[in-house]
PDB file of N, CA and C in Angstrom:
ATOM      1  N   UNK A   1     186.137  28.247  67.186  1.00  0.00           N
ATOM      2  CA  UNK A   1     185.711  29.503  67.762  1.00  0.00           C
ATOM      3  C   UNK A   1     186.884  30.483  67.746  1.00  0.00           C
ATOM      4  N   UNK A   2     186.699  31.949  67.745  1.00  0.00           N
ATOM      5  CA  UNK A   2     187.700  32.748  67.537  1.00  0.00           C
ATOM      6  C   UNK A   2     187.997  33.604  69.013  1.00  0.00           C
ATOM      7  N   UNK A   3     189.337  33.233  69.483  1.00  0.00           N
ATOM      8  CA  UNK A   3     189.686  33.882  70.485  1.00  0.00           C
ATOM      9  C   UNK A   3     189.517  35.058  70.490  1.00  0.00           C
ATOM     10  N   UNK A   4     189.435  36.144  71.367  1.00  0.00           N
ATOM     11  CA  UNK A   4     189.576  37.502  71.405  1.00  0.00           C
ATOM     12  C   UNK A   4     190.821  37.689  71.485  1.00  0.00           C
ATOM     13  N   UNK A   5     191.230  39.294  70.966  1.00  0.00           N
ATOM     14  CA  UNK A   5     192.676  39.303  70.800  1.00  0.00           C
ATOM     15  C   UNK A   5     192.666  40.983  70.864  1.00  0.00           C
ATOM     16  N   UNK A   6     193.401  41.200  71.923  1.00  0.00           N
ATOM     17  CA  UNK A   6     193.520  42.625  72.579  1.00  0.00           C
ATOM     18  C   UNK A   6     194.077  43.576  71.342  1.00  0.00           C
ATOM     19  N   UNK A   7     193.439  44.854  70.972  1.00  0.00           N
ATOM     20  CA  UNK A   7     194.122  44.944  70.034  1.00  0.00           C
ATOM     21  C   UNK A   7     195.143  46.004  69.943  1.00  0.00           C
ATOM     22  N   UNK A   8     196.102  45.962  69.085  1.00  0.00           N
ATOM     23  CA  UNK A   8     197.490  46.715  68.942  1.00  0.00           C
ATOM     24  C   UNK A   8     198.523  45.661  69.787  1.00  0.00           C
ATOM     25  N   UNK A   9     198.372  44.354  69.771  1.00  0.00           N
ATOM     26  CA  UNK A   9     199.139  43.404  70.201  1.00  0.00           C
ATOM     27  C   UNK A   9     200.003  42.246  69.471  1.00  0.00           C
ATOM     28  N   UNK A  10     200.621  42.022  69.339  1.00  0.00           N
ATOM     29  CA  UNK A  10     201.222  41.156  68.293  1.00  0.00           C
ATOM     30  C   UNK A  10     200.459  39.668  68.303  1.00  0.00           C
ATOM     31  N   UNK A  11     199.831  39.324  68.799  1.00  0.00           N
ATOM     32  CA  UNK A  11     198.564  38.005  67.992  1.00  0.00           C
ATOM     33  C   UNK A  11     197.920  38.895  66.818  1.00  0.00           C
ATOM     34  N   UNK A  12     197.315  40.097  67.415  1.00  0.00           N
ATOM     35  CA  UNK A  12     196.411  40.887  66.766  1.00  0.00           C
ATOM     36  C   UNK A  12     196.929  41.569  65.818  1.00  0.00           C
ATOM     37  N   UNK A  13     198.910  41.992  65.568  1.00  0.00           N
ATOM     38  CA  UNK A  13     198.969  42.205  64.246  1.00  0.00           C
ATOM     39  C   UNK A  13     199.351  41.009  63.705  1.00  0.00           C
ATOM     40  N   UNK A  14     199.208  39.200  64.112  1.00  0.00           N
ATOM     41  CA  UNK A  14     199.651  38.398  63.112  1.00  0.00           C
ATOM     42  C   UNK A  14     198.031  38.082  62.766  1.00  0.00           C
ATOM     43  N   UNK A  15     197.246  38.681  63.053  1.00  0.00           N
ATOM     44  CA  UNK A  15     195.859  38.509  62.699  1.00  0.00           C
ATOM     45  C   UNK A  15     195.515  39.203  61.492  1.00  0.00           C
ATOM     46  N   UNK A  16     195.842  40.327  61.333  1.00  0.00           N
ATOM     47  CA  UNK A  16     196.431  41.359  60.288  1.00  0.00           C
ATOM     48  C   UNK A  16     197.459  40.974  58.927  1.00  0.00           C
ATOM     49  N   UNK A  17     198.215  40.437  59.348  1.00  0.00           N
ATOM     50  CA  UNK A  17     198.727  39.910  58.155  1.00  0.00           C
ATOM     51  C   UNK A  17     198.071  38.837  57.529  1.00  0.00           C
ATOM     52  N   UNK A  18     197.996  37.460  58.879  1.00  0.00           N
ATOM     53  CA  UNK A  18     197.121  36.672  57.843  1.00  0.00           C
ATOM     54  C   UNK A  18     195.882  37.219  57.005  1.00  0.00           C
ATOM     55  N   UNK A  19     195.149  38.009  57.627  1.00  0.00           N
ATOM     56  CA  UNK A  19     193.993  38.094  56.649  1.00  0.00           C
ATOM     57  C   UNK A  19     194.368  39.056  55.503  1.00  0.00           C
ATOM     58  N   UNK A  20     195.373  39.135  55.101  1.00  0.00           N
ATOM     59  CA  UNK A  20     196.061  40.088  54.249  1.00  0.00           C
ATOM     60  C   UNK A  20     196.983  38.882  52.899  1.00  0.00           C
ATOM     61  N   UNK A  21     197.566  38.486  53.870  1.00  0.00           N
ATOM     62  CA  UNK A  21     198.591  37.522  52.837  1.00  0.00           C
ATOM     63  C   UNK A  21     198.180  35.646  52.827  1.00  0.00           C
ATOM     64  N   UNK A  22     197.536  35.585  54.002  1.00  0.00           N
ATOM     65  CA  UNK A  22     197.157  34.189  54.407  1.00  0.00           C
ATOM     66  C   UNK A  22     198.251  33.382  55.368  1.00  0.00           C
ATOM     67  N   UNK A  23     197.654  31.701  55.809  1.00  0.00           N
ATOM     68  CA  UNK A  23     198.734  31.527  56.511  1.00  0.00           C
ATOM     69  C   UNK A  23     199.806  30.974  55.321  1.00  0.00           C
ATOM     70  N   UNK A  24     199.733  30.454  54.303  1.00  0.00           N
ATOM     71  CA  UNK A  24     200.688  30.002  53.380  1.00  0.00           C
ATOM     72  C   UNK A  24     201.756  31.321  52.743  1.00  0.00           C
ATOM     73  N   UNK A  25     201.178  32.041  53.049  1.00  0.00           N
ATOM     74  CA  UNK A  25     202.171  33.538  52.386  1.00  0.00           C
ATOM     75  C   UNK A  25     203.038  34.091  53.572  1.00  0.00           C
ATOM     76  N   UNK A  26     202.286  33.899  55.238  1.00  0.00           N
ATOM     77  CA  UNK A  26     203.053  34.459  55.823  1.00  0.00           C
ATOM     78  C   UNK A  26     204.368  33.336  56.385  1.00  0.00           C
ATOM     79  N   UNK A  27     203.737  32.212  56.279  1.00  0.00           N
ATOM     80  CA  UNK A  27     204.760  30.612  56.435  1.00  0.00           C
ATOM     81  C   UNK A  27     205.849  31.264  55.482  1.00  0.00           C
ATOM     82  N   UNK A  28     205.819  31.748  54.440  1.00  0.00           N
ATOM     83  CA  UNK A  28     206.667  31.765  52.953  1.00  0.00           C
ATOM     84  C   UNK A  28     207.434  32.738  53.529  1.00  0.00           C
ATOM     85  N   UNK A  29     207.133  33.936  54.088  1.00  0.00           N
ATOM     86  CA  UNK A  29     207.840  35.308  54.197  1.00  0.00           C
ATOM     87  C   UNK A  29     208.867  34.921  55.316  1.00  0.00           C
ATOM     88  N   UNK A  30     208.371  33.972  56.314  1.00  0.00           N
ATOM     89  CA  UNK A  30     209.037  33.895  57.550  1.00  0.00           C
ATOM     90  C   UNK A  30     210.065  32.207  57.470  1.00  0.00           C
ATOM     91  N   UNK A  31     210.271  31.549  56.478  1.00  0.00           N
ATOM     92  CA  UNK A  31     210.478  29.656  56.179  1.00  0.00           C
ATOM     93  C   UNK A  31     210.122  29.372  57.594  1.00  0.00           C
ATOM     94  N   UNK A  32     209.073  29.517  57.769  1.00  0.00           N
ATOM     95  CA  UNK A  32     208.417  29.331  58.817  1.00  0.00           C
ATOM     96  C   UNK A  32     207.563  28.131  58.722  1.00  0.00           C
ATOM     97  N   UNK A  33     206.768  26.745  59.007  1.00  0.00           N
ATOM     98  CA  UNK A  33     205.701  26.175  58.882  1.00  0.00           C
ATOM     99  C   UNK A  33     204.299  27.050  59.033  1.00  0.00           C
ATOM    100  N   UNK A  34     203.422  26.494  58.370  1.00  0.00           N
ATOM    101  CA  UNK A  34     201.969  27.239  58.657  1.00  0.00           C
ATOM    102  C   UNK A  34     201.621  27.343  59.894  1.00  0.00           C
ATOM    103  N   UNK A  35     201.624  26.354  60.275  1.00  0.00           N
ATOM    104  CA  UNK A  35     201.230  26.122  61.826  1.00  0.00           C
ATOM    105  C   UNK A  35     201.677  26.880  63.003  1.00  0.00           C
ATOM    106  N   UNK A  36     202.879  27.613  62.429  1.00  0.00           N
ATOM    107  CA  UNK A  36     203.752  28.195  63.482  1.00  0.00           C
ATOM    108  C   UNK A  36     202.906  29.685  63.329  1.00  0.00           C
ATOM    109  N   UNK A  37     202.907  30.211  62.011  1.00  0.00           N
ATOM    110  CA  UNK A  37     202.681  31.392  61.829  1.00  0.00           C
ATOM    111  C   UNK A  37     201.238  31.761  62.813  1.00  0.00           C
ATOM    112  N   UNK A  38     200.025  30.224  62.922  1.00  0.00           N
ATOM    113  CA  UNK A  38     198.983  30.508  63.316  1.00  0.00           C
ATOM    114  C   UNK A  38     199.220  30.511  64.662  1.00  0.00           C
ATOM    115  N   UNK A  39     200.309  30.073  65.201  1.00  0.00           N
ATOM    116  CA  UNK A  39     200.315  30.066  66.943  1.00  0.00           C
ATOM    117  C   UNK A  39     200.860  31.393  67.276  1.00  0.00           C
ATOM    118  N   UNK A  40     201.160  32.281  66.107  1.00  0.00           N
ATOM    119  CA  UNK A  40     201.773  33.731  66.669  1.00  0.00           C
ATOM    120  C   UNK A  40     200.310  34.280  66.798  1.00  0.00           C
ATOM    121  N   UNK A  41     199.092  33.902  65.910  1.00  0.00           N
ATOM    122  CA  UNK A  41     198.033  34.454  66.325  1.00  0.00           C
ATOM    123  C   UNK A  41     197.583  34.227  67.179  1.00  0.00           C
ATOM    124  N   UNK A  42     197.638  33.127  67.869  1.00  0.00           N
ATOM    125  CA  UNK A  42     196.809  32.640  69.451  1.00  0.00           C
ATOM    126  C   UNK A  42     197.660  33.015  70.116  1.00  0.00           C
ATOM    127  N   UNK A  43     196.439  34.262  71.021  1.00  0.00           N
ATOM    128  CA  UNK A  43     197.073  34.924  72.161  1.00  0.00           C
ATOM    129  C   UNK A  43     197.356  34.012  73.460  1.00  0.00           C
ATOM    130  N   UNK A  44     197.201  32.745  73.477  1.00  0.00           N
ATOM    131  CA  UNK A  44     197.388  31.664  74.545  1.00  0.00           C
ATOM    132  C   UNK A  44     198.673  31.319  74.163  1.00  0.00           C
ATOM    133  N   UNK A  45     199.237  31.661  73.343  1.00  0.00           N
ATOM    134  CA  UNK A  45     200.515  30.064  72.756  1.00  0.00           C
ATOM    135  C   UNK A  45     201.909  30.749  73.666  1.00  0.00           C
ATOM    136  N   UNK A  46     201.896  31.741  73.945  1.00  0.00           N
ATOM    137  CA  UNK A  46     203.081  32.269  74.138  1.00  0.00           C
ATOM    138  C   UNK A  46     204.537  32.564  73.253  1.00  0.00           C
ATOM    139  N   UNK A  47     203.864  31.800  72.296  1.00  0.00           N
ATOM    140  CA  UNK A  47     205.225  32.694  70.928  1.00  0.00           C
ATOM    141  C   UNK A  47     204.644  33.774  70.236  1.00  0.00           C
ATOM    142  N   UNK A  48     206.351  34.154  69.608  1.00  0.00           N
ATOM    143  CA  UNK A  48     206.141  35.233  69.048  1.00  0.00           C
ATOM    144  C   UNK A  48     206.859  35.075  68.002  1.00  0.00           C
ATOM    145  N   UNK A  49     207.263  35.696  66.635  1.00  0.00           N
ATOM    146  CA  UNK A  49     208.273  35.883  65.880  1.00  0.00           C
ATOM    147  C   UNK A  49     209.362  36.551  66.270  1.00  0.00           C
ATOM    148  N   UNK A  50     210.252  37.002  65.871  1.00  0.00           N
ATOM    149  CA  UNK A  50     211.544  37.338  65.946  1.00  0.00           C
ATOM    150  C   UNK A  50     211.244  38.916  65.550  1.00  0.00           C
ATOM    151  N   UNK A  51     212.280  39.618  66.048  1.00  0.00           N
ATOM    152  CA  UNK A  51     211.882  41.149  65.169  1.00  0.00           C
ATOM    153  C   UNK A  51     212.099  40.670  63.679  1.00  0.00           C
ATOM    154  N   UNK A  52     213.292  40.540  63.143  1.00  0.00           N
ATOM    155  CA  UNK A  52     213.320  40.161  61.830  1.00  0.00           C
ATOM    156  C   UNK A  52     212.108  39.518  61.327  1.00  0.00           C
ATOM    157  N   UNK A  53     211.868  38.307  62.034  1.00  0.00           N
ATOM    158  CA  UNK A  53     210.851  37.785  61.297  1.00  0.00           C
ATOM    159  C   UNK A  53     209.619  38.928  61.397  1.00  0.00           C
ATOM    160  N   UNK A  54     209.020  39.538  62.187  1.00  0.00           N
ATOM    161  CA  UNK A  54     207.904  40.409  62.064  1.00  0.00           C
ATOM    162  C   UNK A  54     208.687  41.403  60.833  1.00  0.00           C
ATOM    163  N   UNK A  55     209.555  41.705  61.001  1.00  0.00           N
ATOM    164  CA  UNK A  55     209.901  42.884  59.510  1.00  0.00           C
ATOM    165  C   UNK A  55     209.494  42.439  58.487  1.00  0.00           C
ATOM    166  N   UNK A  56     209.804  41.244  58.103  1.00  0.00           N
ATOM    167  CA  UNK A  56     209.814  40.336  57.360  1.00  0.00           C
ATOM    168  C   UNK A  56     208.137  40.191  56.702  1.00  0.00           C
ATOM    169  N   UNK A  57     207.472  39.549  58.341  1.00  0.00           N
ATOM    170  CA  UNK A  57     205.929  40.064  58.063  1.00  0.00           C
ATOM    171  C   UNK A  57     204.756  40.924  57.372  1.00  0.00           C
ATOM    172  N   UNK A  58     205.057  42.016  58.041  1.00  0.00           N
ATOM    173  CA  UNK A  58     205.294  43.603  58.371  1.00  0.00           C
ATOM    174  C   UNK A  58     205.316  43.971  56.248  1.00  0.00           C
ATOM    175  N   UNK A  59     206.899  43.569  56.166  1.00  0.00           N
ATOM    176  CA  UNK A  59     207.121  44.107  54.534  1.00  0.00           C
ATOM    177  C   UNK A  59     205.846  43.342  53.457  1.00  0.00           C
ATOM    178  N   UNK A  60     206.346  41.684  53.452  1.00  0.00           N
ATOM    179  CA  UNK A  60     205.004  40.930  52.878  1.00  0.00           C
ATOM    180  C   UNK A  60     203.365  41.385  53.099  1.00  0.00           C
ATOM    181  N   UNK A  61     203.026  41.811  54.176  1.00  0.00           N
ATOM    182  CA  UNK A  61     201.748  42.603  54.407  1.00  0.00           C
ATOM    183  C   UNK A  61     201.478  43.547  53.760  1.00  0.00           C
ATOM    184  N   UNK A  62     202.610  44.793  53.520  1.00  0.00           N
ATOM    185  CA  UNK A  62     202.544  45.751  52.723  1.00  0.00           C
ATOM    186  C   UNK A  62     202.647  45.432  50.988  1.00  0.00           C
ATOM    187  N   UNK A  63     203.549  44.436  50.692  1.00  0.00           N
ATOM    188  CA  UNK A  63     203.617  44.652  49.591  1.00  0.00           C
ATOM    189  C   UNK A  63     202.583  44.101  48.743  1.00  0.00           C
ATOM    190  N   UNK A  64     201.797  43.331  49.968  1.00  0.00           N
ATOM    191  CA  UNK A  64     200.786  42.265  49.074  1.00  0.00           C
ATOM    192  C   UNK A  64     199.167  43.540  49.306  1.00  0.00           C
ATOM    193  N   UNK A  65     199.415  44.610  49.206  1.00  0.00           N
ATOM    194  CA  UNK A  65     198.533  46.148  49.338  1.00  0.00           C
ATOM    195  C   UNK A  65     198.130  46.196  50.683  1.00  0.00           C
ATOM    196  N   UNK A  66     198.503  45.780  52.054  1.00  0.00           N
ATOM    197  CA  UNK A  66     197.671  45.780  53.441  1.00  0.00           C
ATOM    198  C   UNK A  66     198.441  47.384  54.068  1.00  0.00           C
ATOM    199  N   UNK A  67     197.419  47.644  54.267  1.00  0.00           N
ATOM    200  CA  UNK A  67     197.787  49.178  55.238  1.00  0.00           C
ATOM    201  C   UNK A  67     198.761  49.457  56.496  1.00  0.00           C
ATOM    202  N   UNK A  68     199.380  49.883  56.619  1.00  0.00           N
ATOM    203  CA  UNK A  68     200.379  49.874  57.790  1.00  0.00           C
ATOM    204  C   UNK A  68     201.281  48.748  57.862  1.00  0.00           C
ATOM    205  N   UNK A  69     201.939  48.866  59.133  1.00  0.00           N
ATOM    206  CA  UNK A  69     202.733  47.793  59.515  1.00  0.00           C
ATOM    207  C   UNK A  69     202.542  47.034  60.721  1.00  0.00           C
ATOM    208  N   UNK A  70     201.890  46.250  60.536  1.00  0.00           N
ATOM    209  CA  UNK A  70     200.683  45.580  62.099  1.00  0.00           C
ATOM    210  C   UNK A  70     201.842  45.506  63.043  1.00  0.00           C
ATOM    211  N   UNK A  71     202.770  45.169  62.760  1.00  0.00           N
ATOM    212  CA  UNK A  71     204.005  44.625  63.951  1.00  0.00           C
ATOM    213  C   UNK A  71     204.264  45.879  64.779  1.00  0.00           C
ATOM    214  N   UNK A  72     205.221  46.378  63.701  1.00  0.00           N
ATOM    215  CA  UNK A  72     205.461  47.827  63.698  1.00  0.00           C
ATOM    216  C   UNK A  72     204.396  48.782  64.622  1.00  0.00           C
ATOM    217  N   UNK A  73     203.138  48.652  64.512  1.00  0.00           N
ATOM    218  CA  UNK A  73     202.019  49.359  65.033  1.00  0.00           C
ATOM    219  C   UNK A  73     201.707  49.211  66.156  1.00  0.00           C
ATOM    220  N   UNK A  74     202.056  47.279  66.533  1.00  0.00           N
ATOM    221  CA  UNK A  74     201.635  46.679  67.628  1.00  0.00           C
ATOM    222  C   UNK A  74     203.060  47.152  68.659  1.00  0.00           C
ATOM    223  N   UNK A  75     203.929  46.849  68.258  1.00  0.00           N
ATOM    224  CA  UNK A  75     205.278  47.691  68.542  1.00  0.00           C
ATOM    225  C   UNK A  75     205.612  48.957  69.314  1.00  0.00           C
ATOM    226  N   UNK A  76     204.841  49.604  68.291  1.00  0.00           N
ATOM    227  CA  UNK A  76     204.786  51.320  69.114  1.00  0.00           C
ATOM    228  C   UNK A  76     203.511  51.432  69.770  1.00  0.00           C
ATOM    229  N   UNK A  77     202.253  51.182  69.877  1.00  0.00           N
ATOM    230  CA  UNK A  77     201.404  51.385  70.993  1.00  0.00           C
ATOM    231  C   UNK A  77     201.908  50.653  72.158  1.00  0.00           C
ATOM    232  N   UNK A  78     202.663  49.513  72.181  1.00  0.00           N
ATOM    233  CA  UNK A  78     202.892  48.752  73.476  1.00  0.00           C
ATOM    234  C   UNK A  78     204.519  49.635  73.945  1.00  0.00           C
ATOM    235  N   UNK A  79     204.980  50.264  73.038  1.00  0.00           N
ATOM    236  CA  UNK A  79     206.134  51.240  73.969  1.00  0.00           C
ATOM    237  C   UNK A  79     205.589  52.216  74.256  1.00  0.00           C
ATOM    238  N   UNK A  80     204.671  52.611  73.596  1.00  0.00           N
ATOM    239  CA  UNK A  80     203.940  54.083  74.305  1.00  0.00           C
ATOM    240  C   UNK A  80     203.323  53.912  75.774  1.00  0.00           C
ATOM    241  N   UNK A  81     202.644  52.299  76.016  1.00  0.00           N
ATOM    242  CA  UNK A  81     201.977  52.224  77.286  1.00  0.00           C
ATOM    243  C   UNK A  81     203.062  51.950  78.262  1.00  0.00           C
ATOM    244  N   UNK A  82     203.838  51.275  77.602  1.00  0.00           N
ATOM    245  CA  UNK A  82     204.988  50.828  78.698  1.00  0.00           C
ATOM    246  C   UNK A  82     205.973  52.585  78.950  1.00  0.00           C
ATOM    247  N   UNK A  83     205.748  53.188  78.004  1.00  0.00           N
ATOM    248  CA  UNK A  83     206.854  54.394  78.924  1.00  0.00           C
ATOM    249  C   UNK A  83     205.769  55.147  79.795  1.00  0.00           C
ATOM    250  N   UNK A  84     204.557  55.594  79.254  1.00  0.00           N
ATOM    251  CA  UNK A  84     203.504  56.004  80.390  1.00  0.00           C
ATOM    252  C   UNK A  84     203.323  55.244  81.483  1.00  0.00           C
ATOM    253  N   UNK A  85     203.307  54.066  81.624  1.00  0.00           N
ATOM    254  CA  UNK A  85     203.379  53.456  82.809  1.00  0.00           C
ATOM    255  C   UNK A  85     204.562  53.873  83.589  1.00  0.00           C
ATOM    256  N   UNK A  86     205.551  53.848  83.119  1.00  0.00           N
ATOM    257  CA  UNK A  86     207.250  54.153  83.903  1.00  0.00           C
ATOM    258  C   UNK A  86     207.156  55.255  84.205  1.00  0.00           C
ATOM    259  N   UNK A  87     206.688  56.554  83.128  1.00  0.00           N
ATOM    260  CA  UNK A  87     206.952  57.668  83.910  1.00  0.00           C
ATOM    261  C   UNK A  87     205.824  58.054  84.840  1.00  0.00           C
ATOM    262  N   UNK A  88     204.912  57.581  84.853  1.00  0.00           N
ATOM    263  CA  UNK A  88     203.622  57.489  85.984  1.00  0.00           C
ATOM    264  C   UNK A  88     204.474  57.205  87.032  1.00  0.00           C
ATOM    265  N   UNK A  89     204.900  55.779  87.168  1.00  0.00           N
ATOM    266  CA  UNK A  89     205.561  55.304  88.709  1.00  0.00           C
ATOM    267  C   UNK A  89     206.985  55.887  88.904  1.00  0.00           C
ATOM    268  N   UNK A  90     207.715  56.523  88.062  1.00  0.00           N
ATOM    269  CA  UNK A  90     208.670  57.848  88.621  1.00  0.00           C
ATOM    270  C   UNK A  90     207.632  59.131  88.972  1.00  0.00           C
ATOM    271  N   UNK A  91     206.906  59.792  88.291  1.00  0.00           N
ATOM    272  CA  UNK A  91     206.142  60.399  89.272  1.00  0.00           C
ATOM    273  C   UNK A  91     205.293  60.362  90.440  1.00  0.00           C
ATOM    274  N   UNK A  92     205.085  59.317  90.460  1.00  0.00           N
ATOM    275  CA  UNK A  92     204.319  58.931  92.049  1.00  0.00           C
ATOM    276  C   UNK A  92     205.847  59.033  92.956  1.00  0.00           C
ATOM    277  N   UNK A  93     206.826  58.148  92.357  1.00  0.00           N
ATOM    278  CA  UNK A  93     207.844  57.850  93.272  1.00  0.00           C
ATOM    279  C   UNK A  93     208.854  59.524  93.662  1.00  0.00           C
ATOM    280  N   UNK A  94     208.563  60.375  92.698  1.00  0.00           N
ATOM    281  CA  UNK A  94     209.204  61.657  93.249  1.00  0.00           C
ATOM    282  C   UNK A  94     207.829  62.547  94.425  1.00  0.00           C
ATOM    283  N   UNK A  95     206.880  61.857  94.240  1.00  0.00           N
ATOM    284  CA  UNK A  95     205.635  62.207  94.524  1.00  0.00           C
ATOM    285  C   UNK A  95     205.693  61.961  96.438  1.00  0.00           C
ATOM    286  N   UNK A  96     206.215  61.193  96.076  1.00  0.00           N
ATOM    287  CA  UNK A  96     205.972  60.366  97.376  1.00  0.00           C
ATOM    288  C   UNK A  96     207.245  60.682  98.300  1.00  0.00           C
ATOM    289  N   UNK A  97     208.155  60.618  97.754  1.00  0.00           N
ATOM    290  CA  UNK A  97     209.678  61.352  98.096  1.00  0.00           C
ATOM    291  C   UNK A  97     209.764  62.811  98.720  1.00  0.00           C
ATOM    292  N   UNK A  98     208.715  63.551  98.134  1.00  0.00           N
ATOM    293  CA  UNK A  98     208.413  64.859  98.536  1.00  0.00           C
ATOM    294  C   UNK A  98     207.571  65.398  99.642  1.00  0.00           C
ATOM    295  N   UNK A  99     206.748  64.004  99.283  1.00  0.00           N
ATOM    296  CA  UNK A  99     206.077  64.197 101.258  1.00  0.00           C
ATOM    297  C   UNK A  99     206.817  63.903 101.889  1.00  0.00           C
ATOM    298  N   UNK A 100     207.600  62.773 101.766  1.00  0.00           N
ATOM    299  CA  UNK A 100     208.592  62.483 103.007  1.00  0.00           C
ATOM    300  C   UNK A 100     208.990  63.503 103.753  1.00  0.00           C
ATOM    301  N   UNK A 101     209.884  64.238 102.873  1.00  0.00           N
ATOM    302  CA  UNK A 101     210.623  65.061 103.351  1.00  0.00           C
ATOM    303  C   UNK A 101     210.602  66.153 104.212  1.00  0.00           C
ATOM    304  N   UNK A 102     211.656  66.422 104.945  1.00  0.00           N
ATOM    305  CA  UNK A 102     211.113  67.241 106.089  1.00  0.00           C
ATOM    306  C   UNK A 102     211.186  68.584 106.109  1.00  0.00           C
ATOM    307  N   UNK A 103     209.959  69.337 106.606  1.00  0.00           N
ATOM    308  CA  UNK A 103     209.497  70.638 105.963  1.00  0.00           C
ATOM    309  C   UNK A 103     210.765  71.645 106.998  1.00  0.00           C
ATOM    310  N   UNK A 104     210.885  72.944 106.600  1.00  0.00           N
ATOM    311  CA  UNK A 104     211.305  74.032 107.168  1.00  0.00           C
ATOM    312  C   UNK A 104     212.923  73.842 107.333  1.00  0.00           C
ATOM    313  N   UNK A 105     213.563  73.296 106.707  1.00  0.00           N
ATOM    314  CA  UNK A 105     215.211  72.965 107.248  1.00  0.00           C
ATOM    315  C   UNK A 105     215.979  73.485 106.595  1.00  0.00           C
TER     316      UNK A 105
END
């Protein structure tokens, strides 16, 4: 059965490569075992590749004709949520700082 896999996440771009290069091509790109490459796809396993190794990924994906750079992609949507989250809770936290403070002084 096929797990669900959140997407713009790194299971979900090693989901992307395999179906692009396979698991024997992405084992090859990374001297990685097969087996390993498929536990970067299960969002349960808790590994990941290495940055290198996702570059590594990432390049083999492209060169074998796959669109984008899944890593790379998964990469920058998860820094985009993570700095909106941060500057959300610095604005609440200047937010909140400003009621404190005491009026007329």
């Amino acid at each position: 059965m096929t797990k669900p896999r959140i997407p713009d996440t790194f299971p979900d771009a090693m989901i992307k490569v395999l179906a692009q290069i396979k698991g024997e091509g992405a084992a090859a790109a990374v001297g990685k075992a097969v087996s390993t490459v498929y536990a970067w796809a299960n969002p349960n396993s808790g590994t990941l590749p290495s940055l290198l190794e996702a570059l590594a990924l990432d390049t083999a994906h492209r060169l074998a004709g796959g669109e984008g750079a899944p890593f790379r992609d998964a990469f920058s949507h998860q820094l985009g949520i993570k700095v909106k989250h941060e500057d959300a809770c610095r604005r609440q936290l200047v937010a909140d700082l400003d009621r404190l403070r005491p009026r007329g002084r």
